[in-house]
C-alpha atoms as a PDB file:
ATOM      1  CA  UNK A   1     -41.001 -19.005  48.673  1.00  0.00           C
ATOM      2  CA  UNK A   2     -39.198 -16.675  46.995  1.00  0.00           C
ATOM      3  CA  UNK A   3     -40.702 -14.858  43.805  1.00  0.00           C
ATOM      4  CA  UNK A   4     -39.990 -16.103  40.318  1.00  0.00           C
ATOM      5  CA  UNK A   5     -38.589 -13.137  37.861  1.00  0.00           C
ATOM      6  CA  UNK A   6     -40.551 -12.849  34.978  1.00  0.00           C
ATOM      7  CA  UNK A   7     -38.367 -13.684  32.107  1.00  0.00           C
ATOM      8  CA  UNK A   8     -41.210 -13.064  29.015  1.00  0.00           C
ATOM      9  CA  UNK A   9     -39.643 -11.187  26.453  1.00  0.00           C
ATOM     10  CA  UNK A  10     -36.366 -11.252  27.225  1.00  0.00           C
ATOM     11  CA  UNK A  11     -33.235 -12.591  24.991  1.00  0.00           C
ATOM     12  CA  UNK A  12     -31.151 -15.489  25.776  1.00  0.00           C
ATOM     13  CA  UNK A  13     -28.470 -16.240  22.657  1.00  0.00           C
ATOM     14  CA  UNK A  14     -31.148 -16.801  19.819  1.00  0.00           C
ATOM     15  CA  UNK A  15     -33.623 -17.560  22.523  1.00  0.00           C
ATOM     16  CA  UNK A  16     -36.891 -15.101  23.228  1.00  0.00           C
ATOM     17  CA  UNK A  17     -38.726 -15.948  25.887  1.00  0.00           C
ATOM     18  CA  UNK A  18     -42.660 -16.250  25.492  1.00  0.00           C
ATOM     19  CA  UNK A  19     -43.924 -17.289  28.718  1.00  0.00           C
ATOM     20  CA  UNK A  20     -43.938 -19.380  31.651  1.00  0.00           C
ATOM     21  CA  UNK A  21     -44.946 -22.683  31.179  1.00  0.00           C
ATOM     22  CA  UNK A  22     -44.415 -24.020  34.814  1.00  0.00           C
ATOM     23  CA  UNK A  23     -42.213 -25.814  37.023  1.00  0.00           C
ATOM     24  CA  UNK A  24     -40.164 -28.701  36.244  1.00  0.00           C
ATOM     25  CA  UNK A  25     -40.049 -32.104  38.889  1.00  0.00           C
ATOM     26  CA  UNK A  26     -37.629 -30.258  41.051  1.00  0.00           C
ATOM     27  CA  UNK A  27     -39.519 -27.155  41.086  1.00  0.00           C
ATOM     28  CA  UNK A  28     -37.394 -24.878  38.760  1.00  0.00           C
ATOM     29  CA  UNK A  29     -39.320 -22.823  36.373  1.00  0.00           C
ATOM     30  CA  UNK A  30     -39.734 -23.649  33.083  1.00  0.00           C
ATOM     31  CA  UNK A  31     -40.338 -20.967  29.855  1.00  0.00           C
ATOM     32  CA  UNK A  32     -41.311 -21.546  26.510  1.00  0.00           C
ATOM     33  CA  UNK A  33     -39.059 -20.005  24.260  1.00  0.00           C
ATOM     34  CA  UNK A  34     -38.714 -19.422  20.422  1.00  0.00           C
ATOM     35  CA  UNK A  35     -35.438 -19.324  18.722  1.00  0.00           C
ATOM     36  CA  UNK A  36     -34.219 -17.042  15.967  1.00  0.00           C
ATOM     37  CA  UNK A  37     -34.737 -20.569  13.644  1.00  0.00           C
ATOM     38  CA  UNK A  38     -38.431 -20.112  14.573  1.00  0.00           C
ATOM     39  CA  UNK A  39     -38.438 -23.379  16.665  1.00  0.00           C
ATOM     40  CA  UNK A  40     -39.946 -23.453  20.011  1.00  0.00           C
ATOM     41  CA  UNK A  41     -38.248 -25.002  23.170  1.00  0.00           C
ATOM     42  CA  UNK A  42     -38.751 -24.874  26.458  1.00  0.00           C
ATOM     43  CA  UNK A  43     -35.957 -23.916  28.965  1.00  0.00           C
ATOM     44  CA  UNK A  44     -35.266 -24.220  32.592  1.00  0.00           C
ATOM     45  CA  UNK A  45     -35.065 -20.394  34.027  1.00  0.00           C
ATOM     46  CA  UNK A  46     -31.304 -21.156  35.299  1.00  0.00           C
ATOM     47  CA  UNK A  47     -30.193 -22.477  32.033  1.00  0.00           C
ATOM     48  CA  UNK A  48     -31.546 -18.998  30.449  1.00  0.00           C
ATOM     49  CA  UNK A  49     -29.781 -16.767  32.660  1.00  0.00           C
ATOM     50  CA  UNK A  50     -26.262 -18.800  33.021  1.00  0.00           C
ATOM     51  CA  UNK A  51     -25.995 -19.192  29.043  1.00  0.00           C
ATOM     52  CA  UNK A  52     -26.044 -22.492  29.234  1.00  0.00           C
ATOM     53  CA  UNK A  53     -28.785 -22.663  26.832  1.00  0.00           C
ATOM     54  CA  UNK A  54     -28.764 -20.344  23.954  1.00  0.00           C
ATOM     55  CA  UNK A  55     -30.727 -22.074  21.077  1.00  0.00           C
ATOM     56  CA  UNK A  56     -33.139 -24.878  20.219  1.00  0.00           C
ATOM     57  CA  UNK A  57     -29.949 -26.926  19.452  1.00  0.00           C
ATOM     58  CA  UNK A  58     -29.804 -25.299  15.821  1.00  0.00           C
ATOM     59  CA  UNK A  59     -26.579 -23.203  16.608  1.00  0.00           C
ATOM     60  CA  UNK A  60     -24.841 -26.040  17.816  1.00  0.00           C
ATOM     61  CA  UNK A  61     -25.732 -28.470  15.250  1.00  0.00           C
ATOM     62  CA  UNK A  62     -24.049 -25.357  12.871  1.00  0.00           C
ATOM     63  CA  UNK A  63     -21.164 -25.182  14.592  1.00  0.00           C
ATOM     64  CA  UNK A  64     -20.635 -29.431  14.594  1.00  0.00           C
ATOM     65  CA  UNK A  65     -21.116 -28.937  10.858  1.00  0.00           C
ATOM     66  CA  UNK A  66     -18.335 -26.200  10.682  1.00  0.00           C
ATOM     67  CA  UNK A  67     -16.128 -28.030  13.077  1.00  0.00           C
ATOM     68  CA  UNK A  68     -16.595 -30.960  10.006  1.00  0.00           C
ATOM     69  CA  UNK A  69     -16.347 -29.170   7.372  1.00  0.00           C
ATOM     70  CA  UNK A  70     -12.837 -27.394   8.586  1.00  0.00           C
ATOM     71  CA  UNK A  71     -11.460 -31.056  10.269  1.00  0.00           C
ATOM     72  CA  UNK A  72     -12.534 -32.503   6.730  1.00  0.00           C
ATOM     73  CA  UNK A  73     -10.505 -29.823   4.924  1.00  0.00           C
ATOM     74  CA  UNK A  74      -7.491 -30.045   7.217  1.00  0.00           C
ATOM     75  CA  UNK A  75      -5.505 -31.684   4.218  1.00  0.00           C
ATOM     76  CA  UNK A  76      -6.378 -29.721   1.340  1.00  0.00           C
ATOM     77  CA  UNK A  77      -4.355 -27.463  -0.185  1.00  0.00           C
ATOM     78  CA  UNK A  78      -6.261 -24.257   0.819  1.00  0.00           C
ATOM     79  CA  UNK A  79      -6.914 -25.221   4.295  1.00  0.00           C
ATOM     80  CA  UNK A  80      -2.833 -25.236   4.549  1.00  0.00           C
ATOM     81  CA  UNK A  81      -2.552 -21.743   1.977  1.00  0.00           C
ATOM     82  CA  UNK A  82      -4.774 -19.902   4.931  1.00  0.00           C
ATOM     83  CA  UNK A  83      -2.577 -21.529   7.898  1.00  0.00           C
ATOM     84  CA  UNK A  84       0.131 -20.697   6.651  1.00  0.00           C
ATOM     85  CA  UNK A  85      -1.182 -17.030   5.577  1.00  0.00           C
ATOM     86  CA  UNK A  86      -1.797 -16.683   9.267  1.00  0.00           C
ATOM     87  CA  UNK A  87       1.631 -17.840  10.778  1.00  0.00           C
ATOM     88  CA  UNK A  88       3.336 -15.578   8.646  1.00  0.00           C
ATOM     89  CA  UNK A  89       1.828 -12.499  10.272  1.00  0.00           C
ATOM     90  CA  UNK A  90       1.677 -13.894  14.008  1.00  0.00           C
ATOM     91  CA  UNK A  91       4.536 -16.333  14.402  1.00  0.00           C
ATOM     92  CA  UNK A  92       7.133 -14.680  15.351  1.00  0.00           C
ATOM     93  CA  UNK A  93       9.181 -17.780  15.165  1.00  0.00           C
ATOM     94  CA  UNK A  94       9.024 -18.074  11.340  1.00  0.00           C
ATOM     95  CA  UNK A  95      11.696 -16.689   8.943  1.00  0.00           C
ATOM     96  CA  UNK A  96       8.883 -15.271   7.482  1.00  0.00           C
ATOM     97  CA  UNK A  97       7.380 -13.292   9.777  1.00  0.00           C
ATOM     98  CA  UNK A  98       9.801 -10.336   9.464  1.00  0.00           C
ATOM     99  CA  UNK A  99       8.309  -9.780   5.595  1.00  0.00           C
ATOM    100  CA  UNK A 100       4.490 -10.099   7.592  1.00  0.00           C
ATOM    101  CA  UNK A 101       3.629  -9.471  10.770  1.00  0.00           C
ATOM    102  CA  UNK A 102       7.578  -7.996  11.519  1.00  0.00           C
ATOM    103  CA  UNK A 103       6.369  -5.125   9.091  1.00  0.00           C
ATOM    104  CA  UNK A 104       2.654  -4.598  10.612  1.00  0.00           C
ATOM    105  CA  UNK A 105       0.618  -7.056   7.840  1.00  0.00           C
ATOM    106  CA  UNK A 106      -2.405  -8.801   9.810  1.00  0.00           C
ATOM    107  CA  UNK A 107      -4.914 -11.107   8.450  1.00  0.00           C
ATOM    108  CA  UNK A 108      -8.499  -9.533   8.950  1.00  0.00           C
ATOM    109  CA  UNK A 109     -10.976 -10.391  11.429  1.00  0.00           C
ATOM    110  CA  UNK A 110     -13.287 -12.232   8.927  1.00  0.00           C
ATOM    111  CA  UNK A 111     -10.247 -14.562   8.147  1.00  0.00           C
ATOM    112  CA  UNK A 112      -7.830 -14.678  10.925  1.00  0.00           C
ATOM    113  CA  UNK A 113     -10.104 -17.328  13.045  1.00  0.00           C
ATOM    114  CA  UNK A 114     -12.422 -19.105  11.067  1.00  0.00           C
ATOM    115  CA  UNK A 115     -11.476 -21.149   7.903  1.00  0.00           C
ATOM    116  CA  UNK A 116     -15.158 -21.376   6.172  1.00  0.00           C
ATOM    117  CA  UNK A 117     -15.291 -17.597   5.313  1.00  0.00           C
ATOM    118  CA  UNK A 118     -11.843 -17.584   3.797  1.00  0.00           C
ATOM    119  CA  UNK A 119     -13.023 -20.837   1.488  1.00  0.00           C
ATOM    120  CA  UNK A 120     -15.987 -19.213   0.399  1.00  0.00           C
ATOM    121  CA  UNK A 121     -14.107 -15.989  -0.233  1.00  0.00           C
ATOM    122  CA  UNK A 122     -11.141 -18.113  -2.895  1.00  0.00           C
ATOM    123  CA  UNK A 123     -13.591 -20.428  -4.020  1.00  0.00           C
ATOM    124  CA  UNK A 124     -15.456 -17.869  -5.434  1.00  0.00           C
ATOM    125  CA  UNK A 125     -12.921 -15.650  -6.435  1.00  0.00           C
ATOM    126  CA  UNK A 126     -10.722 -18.088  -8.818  1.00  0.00           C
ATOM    127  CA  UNK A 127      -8.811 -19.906  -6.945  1.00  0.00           C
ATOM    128  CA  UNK A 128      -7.140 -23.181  -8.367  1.00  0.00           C
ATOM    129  CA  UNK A 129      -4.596 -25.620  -7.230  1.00  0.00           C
ATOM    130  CA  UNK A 130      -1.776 -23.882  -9.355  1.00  0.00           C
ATOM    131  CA  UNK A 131      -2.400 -20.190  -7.891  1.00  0.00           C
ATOM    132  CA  UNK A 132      -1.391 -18.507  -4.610  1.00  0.00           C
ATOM    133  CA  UNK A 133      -2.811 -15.846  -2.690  1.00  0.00           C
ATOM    134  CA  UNK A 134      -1.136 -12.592  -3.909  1.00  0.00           C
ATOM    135  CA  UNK A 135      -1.987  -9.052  -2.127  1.00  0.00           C
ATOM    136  CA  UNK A 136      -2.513  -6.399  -4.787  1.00  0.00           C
ATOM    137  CA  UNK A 137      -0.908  -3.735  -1.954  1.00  0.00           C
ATOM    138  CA  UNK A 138       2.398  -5.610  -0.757  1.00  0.00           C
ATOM    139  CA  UNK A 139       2.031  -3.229   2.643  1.00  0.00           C
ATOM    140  CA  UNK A 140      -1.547  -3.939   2.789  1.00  0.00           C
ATOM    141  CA  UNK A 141      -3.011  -6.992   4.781  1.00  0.00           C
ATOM    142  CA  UNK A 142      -4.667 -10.172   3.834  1.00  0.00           C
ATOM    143  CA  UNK A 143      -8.082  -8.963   3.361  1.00  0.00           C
ATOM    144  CA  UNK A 144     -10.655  -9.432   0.261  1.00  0.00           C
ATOM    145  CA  UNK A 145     -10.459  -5.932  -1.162  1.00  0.00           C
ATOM    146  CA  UNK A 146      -6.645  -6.388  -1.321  1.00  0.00           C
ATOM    147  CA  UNK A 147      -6.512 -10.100  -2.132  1.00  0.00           C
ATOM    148  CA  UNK A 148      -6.415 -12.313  -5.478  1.00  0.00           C
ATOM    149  CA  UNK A 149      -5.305 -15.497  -7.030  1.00  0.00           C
ATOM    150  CA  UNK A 150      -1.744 -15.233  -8.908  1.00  0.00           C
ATOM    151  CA  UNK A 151       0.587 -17.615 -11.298  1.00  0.00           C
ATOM    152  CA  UNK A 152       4.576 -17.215  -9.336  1.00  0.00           C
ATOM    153  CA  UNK A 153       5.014 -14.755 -12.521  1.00  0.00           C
ATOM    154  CA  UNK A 154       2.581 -12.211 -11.363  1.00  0.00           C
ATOM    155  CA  UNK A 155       3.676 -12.812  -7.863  1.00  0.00           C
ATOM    156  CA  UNK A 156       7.180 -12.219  -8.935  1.00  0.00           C
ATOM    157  CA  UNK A 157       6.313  -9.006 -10.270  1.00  0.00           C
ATOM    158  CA  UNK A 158       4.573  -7.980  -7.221  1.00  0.00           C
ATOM    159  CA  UNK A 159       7.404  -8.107  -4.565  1.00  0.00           C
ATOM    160  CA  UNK A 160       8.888  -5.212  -2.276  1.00  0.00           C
ATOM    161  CA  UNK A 161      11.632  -5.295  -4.471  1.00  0.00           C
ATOM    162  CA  UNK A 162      10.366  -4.387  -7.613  1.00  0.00           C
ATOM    163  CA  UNK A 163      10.904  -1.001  -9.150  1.00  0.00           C
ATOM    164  CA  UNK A 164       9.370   0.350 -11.320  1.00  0.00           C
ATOM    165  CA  UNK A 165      10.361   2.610 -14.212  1.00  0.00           C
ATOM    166  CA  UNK A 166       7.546   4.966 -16.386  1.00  0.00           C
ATOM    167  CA  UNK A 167       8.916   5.523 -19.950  1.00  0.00           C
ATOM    168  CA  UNK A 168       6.537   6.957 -22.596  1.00  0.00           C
ATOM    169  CA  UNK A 169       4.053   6.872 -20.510  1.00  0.00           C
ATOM    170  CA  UNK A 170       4.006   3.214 -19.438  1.00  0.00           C
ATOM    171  CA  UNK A 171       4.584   1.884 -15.842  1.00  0.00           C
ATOM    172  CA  UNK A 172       5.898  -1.390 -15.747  1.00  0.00           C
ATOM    173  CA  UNK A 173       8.583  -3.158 -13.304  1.00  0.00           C
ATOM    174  CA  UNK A 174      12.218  -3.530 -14.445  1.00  0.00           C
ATOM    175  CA  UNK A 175      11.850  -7.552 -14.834  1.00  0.00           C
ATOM    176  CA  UNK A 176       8.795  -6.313 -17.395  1.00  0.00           C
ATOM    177  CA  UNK A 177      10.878  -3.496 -18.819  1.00  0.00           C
ATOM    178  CA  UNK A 178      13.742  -6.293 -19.102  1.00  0.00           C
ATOM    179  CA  UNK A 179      11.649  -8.661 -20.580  1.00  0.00           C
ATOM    180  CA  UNK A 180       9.952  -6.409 -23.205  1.00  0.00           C
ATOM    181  CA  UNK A 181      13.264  -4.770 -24.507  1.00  0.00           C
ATOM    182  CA  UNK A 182      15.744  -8.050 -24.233  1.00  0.00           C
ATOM    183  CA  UNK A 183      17.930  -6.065 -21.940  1.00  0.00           C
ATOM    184  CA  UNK A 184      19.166  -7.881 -18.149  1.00  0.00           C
ATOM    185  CA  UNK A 185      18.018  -6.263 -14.890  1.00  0.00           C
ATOM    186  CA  UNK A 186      21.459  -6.645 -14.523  1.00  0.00           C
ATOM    187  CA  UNK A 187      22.674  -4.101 -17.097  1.00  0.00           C
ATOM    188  CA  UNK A 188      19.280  -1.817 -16.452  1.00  0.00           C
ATOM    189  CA  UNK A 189      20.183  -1.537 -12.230  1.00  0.00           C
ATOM    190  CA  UNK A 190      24.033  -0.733 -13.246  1.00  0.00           C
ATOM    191  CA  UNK A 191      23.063   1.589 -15.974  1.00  0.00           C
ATOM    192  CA  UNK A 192      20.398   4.002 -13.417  1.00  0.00           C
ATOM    193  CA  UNK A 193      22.966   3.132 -10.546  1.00  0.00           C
ATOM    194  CA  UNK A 194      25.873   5.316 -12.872  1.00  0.00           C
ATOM    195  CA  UNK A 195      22.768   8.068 -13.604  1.00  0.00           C
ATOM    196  CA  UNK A 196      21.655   7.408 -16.773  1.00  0.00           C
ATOM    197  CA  UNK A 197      18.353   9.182 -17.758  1.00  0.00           C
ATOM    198  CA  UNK A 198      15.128   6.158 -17.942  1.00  0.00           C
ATOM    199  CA  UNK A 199      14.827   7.053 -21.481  1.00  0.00           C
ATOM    200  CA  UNK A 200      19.246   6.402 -22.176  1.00  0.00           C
ATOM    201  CA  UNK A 201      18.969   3.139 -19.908  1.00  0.00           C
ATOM    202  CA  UNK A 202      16.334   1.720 -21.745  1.00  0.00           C
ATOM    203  CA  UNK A 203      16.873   2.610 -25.652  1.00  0.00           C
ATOM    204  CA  UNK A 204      20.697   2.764 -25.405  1.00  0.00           C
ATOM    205  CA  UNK A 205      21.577  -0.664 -27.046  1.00  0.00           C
ATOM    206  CA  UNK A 206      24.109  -2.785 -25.413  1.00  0.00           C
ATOM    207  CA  UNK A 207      27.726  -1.737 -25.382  1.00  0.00           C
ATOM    208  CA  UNK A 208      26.265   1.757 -26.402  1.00  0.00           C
ATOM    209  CA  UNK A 209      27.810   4.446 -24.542  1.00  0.00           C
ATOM    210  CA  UNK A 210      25.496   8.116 -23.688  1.00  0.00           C
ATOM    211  CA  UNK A 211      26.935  11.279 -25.537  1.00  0.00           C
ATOM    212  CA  UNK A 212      27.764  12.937 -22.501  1.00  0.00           C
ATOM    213  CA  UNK A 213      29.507  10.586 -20.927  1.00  0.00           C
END
């Protein structure tokens, strides 16, 4: 007969083994075990060592729960706001993708393949049905530090092609500066295009003309 390796203290998954506790009908060896849940179990010595056992059953009744949870969110909104967050920077087959992954935007590990941390992540971070995910850094990735809830009109002012113009001593975009002095983007592009000073595009009122032009 061949001798049994002794398994006691050893790690399986979240399985330590305590001790032998004997052979099964067959004449396998059998070892009491305690799991990282604090339950015991005991294990047959070939279902230890070829991972087919790696719990007391807890780590698989928490990943049938997550499988739920995920398959009963598959028809929410935010379940389809993080698909879509991940085609964009991995399918190249998406108009898309050239503005995402095309420019070297990923989606980070905690995200990019599992559902439940990106929920927790928006749920606690404002997200309602009338926001979308905005990154603060449009050449940064989708990750929390550089990820928030925004209206279209902060997203609008948040795209690669914004400018922006600083004019006593405020930085704003030109669809802000536009805004705030009742003056087109139109009319501010042409004026900066022809190479009018900030401060003459801006303050010059319409059909103005600079004195040295």
């Amino acid at each position: 007969m061949s001798k049994i390796r002794d398994l006691t203290g050893l790690k399986f998954g979240q399985l330590k083994v305590i001790g032998r506790t004997g052979s099964d009908k067959w004449g396998k060896s059998l070892w009491s075990c305690v799991c990282d849940c604090e339950n015991k179990v005991i294990v047959e010595a070939g279902n230890l060592k070829s991972g087919g056992t790696t719990s007391c059953g807890c780590f698989k009744k928490e990943k049938l729960h997550k499988e739920k949870t995920v398959h009963g969110d598959y028809k929410e909104r935010l379940f389809h706001i993080w698909e879509q967050m991940r085609a964009r920077c991995s399918n190249k087959n998406l108009p898309s993708y050239k503005n995402y992954g095309g420019r070297g935007i990923v989606v980070c590990d905690a995200w990019l393949n599992d559902y439940l941390p990106f929920k927790e992540w928006a749920l606690s971070h404002g997200y309602q049905d009338n926001l979308s995910i905005d990154r603060k850094d449009n050449n940064g990735n989708y990750e929390p530090s550089n990820c928030r809830w925004a209206t279209k009109g902060v997203q609008a002012n948040n795209t690669r092609s914004n400018h922006f113009l600083t004019f006593n001593n405020q930085t704003i975009t030109i669809s802000e500066w536009s805004q705030k002095l009742n003056i087109s983007q139109d009319v501010i592009f042409s004026r900066l295009k022809r190479g009018w000073t900030i401060e003459q595009t801006l303050m010059i009122p319409l059909g103005g003309r600079r004195e040295n032009a």
